[in-house]
Protein backbone atom coordinates (compact mmCIF):
# COMPACT_ATOMS: atom_id res chain seq x y z
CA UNK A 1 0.00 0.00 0.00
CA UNK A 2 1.37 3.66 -0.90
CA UNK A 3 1.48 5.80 1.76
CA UNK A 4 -0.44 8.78 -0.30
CA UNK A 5 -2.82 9.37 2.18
CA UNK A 6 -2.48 8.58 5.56
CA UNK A 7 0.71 7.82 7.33
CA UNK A 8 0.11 4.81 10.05
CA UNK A 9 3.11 5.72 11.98
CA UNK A 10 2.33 8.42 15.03
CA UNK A 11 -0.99 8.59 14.05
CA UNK A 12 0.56 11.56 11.30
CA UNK A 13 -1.66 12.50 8.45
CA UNK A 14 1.29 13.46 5.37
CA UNK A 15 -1.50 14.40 3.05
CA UNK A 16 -2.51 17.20 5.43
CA UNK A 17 0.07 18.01 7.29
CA UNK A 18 1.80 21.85 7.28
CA UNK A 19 5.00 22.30 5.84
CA UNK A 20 6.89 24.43 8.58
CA UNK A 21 5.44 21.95 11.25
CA UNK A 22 9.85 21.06 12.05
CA UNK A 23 8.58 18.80 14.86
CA UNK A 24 5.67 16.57 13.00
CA UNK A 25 8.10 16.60 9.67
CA UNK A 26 10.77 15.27 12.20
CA UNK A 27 9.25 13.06 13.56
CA UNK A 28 7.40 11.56 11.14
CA UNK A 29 10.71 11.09 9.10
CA UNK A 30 12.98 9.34 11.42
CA UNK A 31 10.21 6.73 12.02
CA UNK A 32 9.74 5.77 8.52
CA UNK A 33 13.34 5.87 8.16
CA UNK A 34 13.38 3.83 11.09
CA UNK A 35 10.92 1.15 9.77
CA UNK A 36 12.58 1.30 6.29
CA UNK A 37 15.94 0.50 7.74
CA UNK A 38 14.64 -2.56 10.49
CA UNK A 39 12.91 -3.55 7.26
CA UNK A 40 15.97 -3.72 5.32
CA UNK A 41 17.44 -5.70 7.90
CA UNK A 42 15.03 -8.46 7.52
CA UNK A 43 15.24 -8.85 4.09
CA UNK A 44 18.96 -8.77 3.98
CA UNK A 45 19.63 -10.68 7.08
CA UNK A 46 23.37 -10.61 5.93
CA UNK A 47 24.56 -7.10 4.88
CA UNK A 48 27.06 -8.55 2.22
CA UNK A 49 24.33 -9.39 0.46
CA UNK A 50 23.03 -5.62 0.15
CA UNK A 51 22.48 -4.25 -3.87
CA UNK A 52 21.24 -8.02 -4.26
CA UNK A 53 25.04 -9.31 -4.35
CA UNK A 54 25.62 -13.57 -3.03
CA UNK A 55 28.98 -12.63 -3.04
CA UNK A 56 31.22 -9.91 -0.74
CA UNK A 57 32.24 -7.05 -3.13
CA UNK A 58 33.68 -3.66 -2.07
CA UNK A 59 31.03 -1.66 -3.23
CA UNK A 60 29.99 1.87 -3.58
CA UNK A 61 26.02 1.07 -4.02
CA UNK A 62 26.26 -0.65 -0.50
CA UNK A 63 28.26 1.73 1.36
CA UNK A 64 25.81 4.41 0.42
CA UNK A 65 22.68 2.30 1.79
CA UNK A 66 25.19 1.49 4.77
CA UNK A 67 25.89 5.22 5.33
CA UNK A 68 22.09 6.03 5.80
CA UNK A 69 21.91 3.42 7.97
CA UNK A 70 24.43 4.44 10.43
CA UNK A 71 23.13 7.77 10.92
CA UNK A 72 19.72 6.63 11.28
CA UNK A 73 21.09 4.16 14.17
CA UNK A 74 23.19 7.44 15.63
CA UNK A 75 19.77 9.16 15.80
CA UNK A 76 18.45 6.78 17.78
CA UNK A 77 20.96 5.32 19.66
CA UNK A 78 20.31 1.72 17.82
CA UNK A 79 22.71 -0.36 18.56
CA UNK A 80 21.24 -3.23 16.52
CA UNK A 81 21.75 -1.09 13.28
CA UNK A 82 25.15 -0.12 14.36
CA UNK A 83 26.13 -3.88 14.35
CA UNK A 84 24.67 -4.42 11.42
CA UNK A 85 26.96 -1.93 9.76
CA UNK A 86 29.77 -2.71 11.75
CA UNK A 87 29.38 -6.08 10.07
CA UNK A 88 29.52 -5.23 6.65
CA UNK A 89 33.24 -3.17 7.23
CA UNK A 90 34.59 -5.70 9.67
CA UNK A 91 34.05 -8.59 7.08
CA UNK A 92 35.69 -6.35 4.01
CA UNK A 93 38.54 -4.80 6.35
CA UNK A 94 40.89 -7.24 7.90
CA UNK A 95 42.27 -6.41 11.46
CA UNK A 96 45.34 -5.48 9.51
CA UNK A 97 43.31 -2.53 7.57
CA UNK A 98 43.33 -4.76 4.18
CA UNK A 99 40.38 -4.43 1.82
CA UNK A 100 39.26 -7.75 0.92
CA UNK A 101 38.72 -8.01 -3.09
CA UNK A 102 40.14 -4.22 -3.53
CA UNK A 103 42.70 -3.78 -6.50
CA UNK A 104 43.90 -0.58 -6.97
CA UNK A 105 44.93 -1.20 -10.19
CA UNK A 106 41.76 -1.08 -11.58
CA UNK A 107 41.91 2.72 -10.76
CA UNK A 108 37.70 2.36 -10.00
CA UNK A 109 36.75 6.05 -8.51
CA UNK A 110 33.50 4.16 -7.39
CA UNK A 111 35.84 1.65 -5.44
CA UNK A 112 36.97 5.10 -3.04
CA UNK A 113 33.18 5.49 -1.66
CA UNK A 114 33.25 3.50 0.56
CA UNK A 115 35.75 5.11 2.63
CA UNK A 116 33.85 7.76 3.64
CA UNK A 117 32.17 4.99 5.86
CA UNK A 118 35.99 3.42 7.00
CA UNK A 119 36.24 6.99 7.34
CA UNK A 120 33.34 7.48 9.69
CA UNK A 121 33.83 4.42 11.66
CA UNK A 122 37.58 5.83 12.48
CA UNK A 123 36.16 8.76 14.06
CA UNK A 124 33.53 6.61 16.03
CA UNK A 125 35.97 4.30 17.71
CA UNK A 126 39.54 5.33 16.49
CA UNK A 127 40.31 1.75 15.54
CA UNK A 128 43.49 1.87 13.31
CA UNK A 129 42.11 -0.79 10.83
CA UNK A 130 39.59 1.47 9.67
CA UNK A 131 42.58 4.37 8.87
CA UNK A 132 44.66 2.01 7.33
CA UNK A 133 42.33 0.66 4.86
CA UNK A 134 41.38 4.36 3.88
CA UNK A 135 45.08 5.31 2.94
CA UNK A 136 45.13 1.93 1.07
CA UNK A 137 42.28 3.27 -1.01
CA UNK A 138 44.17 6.96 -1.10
CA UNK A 139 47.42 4.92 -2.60
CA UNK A 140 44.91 4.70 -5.65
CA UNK A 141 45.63 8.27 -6.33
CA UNK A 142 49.01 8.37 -6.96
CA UNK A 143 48.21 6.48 -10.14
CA UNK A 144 45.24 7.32 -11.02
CA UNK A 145 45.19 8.36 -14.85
CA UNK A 146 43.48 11.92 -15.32
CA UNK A 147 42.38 14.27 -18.37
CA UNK A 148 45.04 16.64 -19.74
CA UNK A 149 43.45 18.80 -16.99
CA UNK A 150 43.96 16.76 -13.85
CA UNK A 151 40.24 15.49 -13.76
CA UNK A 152 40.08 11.96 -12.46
CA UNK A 153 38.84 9.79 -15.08
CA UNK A 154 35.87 7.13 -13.89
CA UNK A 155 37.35 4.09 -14.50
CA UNK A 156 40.81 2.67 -16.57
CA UNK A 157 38.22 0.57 -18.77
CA UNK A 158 36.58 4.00 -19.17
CA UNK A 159 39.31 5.71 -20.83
CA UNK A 160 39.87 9.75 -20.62
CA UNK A 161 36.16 9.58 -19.43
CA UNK A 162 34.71 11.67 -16.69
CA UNK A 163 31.28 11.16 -15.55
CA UNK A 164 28.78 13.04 -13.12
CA UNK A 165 28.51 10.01 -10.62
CA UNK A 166 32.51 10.00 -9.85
CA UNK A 167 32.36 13.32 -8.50
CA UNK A 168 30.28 11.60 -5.58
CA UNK A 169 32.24 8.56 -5.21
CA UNK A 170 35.81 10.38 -5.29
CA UNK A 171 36.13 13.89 -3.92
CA UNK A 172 34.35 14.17 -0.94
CA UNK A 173 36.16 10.73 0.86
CA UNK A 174 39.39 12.22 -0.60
CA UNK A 175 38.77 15.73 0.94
CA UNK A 176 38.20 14.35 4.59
CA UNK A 177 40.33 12.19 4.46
CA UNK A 178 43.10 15.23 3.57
CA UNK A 179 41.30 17.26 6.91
CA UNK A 180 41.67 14.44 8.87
CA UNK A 181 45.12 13.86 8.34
CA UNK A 182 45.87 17.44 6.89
CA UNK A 183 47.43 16.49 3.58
CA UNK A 184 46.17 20.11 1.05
CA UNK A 185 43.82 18.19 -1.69
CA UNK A 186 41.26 20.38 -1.24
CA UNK A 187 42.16 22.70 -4.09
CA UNK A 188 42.43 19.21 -6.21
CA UNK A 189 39.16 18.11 -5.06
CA UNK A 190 37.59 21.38 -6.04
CA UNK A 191 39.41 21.26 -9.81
CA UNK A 192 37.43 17.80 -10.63
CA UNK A 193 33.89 19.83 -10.29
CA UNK A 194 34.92 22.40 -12.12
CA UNK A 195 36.02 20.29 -14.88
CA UNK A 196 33.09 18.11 -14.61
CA UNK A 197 30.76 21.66 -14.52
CA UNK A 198 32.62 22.71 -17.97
CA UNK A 199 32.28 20.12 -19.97
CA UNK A 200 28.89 18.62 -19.27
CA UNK A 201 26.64 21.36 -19.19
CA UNK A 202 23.76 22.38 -21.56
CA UNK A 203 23.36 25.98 -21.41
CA UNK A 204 19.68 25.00 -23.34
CA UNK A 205 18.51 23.06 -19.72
CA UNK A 206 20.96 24.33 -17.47
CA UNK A 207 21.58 20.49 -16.55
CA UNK A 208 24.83 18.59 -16.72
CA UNK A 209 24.92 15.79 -19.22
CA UNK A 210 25.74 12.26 -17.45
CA UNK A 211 29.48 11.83 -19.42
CA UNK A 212 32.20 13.36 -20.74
CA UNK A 213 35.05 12.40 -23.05
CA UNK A 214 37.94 14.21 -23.36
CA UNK A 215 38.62 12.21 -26.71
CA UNK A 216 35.12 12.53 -28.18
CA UNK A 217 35.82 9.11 -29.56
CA UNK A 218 33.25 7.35 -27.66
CA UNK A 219 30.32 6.28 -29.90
CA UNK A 220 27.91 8.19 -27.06
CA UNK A 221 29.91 11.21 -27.47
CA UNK A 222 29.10 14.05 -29.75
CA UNK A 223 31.98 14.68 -31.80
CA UNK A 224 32.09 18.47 -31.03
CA UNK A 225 31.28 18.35 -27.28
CA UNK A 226 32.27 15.35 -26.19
CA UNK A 227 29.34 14.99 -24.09
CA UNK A 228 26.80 12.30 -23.63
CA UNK A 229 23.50 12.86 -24.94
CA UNK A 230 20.84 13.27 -21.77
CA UNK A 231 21.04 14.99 -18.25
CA UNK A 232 20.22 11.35 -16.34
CA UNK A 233 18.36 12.13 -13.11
CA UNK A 234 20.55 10.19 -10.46
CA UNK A 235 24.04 11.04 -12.47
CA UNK A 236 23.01 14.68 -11.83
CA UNK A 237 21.88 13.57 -7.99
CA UNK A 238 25.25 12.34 -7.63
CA UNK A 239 26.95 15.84 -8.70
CA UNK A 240 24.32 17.60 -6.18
CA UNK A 241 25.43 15.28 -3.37
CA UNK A 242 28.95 15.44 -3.64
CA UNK A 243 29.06 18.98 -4.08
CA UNK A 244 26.94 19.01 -0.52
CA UNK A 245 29.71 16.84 1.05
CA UNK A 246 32.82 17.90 -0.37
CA UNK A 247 32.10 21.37 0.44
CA UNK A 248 32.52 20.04 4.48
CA UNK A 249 36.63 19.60 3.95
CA UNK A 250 37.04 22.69 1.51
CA UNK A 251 38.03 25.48 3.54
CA UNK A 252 36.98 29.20 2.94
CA UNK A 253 39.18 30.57 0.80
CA UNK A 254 39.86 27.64 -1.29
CA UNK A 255 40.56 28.23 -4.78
CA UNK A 256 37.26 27.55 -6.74
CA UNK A 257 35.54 27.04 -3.67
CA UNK A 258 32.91 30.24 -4.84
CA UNK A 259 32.64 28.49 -7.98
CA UNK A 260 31.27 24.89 -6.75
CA UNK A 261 28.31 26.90 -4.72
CA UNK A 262 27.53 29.03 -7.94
CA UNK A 263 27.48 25.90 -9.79
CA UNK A 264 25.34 24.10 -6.86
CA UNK A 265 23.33 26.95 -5.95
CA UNK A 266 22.48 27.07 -9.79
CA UNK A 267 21.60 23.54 -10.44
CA UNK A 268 19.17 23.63 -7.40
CA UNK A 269 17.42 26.53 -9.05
CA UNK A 270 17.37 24.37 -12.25
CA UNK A 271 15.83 21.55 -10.89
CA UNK A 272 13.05 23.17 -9.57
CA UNK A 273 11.20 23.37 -13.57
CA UNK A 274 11.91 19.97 -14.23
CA UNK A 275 9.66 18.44 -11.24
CA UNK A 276 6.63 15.97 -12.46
CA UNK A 277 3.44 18.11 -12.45
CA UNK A 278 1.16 15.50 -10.05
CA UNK A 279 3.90 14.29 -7.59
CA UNK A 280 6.91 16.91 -7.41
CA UNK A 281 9.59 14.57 -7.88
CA UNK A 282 12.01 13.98 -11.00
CA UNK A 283 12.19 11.80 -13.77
CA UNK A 284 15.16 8.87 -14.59
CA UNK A 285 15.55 11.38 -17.73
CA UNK A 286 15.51 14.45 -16.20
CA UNK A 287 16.23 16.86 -19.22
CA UNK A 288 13.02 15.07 -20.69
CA UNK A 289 9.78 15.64 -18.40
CA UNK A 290 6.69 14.15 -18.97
CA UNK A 291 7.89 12.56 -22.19
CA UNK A 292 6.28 9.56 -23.37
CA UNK A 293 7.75 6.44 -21.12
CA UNK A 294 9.35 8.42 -19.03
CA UNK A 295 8.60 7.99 -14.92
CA UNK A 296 9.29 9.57 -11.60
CA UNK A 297 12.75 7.72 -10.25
CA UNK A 298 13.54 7.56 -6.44
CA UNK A 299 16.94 7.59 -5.95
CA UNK A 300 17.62 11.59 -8.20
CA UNK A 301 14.83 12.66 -5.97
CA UNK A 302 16.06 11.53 -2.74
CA UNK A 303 19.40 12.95 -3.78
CA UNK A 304 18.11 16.22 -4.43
CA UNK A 305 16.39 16.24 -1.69
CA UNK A 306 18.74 15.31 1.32
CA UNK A 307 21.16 17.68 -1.07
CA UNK A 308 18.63 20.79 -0.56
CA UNK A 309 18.16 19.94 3.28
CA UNK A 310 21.59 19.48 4.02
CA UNK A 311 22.94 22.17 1.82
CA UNK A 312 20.15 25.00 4.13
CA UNK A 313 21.39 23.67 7.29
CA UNK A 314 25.26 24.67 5.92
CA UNK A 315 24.33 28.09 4.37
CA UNK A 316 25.43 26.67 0.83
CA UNK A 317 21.98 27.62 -0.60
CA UNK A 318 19.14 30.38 0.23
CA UNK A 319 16.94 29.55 3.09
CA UNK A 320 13.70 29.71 1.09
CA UNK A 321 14.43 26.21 0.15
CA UNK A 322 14.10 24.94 3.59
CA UNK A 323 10.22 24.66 3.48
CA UNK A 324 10.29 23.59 -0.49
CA UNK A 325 12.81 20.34 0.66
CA UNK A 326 10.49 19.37 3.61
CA UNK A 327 7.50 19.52 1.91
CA UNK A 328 9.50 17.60 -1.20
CA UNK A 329 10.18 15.21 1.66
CA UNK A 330 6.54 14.02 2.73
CA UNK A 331 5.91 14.31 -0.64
CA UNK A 332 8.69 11.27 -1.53
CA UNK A 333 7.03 9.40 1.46
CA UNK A 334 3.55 9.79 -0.54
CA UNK A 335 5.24 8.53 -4.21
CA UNK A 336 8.01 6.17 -3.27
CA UNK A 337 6.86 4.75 0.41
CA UNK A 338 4.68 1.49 0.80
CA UNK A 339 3.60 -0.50 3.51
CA UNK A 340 3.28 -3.98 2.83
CA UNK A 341 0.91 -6.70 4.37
CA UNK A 342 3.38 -8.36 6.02
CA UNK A 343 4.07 -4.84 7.89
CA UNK A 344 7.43 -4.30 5.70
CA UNK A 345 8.75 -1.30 4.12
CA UNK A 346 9.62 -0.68 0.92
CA UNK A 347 11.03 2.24 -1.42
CA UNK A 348 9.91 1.34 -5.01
CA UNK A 349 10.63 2.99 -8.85
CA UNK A 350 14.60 3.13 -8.72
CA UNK A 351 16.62 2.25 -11.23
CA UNK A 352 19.16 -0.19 -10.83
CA UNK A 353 21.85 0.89 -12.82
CA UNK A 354 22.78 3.01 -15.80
CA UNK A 355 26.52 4.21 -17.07
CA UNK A 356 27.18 4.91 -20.74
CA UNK A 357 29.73 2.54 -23.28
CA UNK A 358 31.38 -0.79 -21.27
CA UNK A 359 30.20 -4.07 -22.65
CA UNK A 360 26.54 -3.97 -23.26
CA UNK A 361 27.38 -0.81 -25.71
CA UNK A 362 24.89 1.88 -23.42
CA UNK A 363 24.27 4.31 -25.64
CA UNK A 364 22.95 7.52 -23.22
CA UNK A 365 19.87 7.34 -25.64
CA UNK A 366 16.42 8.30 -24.02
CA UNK A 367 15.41 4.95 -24.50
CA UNK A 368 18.23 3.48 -23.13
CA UNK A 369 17.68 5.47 -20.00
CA UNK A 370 14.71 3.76 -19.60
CA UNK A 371 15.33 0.32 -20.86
CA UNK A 372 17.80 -0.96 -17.46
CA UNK A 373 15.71 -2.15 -14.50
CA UNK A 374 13.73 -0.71 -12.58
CA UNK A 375 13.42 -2.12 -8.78
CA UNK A 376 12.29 -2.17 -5.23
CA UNK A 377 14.64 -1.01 -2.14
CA UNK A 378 17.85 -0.19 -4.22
CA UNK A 379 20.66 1.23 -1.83
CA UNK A 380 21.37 4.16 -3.95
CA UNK A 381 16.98 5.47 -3.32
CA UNK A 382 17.50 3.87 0.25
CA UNK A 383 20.93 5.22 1.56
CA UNK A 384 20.46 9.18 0.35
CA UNK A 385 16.29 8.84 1.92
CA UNK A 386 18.03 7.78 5.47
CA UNK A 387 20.42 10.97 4.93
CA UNK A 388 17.16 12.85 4.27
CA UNK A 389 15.76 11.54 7.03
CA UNK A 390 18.58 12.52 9.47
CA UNK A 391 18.81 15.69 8.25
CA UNK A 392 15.06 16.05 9.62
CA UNK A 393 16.28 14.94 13.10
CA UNK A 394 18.98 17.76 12.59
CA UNK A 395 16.37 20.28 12.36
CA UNK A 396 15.10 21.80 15.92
């Protein structure tokens, strides 16, 4: 059942309720987030097997769910949660800080994302392991092949490519993990979103395309541009959110750092005319609204929406969002929420996976967009919804 109407939990009524209610919004958040995360729990008795995996794998799509997860359980003080995410690390991190199945050589940006969680977890309980396995995964730098102008490219099997989802999975672990230890990469950090910012977006929609290659040799590229040919909805969540994090570790004053807000504070005020009409949220195409096959996705709008909360809170963006991201909250719970009969929650409508090129030849075509799976309880809708959800409990 899809929680349109009338929300079970507190006795709250979401179809009715008052935006600028901080307390009901609160609440009402950090129990469903609550629910959704004991509910993940039970389906995934084993947190290796998170994004649907039989296998361990060091893996970004799981360290975001994870990340949710923990702050929910810091909210609340759960320590059931907390071992449940505890779990997941201690199994991939040896007691010697090694990353089980990590090879650096593959110089994967999405393979650094989960350090923000070893990252985290050292702060928590200053366990060395946890450190260790984080300057493992910073050793990946110092090969790391980059663009002519320093940008990180996405993956060595993605040649002289950058794309809109590594600036997530890269920069913002890299950043705190140079304020932790105080090692000066936030200038360097900075650099990859203006790169990123320059060469993937479309003046026309004020979006940034999902890919970029330096070459313009890739078959998705256009030959002029080197661009890819749609703004995808969660590549450009991805861009919001690590703009939102990275900007923690950048210190006033940083080279570029006036740039990244002008580029985030824009982006947020571009989003806002590409919502669906009927339930506010954004579309798996998001340059494309309302086009024929096209559908609301929940992982882009739970990006841009723990981005807008979180990005309030710091001052990166004007306060008059503040009441547009908690109503766009409830509103999520309405679309993406159900209740099941057997009492579990779910988050439904993500899509599992998109990238552009590699082996099955993705195209960045509208209708490739909307040809990959679609699923229930991804990581990558369920992870940024928890952060969303926290940032409620943040709120007085």
């Amino acid at each position: 059942m899809r929680l349109r109407e009338i929300l079970p939990i507190a006795g709250l009524m979401v179809g009715t309720l008052l935006v600028g209610c901080v307390k009901d919004n609160r609440t009402i958040c950090n129990n469903i987030g609550l629910e959704i995360a004991h509910s993940e729990m039970k389906r995934m008795p084993n947190p290796l097997n998170l994004d649907f995996q039989t296998l361990p794998k060091w893996d970004y799509s799981a360290s975001v769910e994870l990340l949710g997860l923990m702050t929910i359980a810091n909210d609340n003080r759960d320590k059931e949660l907390r071992k449940y995410v505890y779990q997941w690390t201690d199994t991939m991190v040896s007691s010697e800080g090694v990353i089980r199945g990590y090879k650096p050589t593959k110089h994967n940006i999405d393979h650094l994302c989960p350090g923000k969680l070893l990252l985290k977890q050292y702060r928590e309980t200053k366990e060395a392991k946890y450190m260790k396995a984080a300057e493992s995964l910073m050793e990946q730098l110092k090969t790391h092949p980059r663009t002519t102008e320093g940008g990180l490219w996405h993956k060595e099997v993605y040649p002289h490519q950058m794309w809109l989802d590594g600036l997530y999975m890269g920069a913002p672990f890299v950043a705190e993990y140079g304020a932790l230890n105080k090692i000066d990469v936030a200038e360097d950090m900075v650099r990859q979103y203006l790169i990123v910012a320059r060469h993937t977006y479309d003046s026309d929609t004020k979006l940034y395309r999902h890919g970029w290659d330096e070459k313009k040799e890739q078959f998705w590229a256009d030959s002029i541009t080197g661009r890819s040919q749609h703004a995808w909805g969660r590549a450009n969540g991805w861009f919001m959110m690590g703009m939102v994090d990275v900007l923690d570790y950048i210190p006033e004053g940083t080279v570029g750092r006036d740039s990244v807000l002008m580029i985030l504070n824009n982006l947020v005020e571009a989003i806002q005319e590409y919502r669906d009409p009927e339930t506010r949220m954004w579309f798996q195409v998001l340059d494309s609204p309302c086009r024929e096959g096209n559908y609301v996705e929940s992982s882009c709008s739970a990006m841009f929406i723990y981005s807008m909360l979180k990005a309030v809170r710091k001052g990166y963006i004007p306060e008059k969002y503040e009441e547009i991201a908690q109503q766009d909250l409830m509103d999520y719970i309405k679309t993406f929420v159900s209740n099941e009969s057997d009492g579990m929650y779910s988050i439904t409508q993500c899509c599992a996976v998109a990238g552009l090129g590699g082996k099955d030849m993705r195209n960045g075509t509208y209708d490739y967009y909307l040809s990959e799976q679609v699923r229930d309880n991804d990581p990558k809708a369920i992870g940024p919804f928890l952060m969303a959800c926290h940032e409620m409990n943040l709120r007085k």
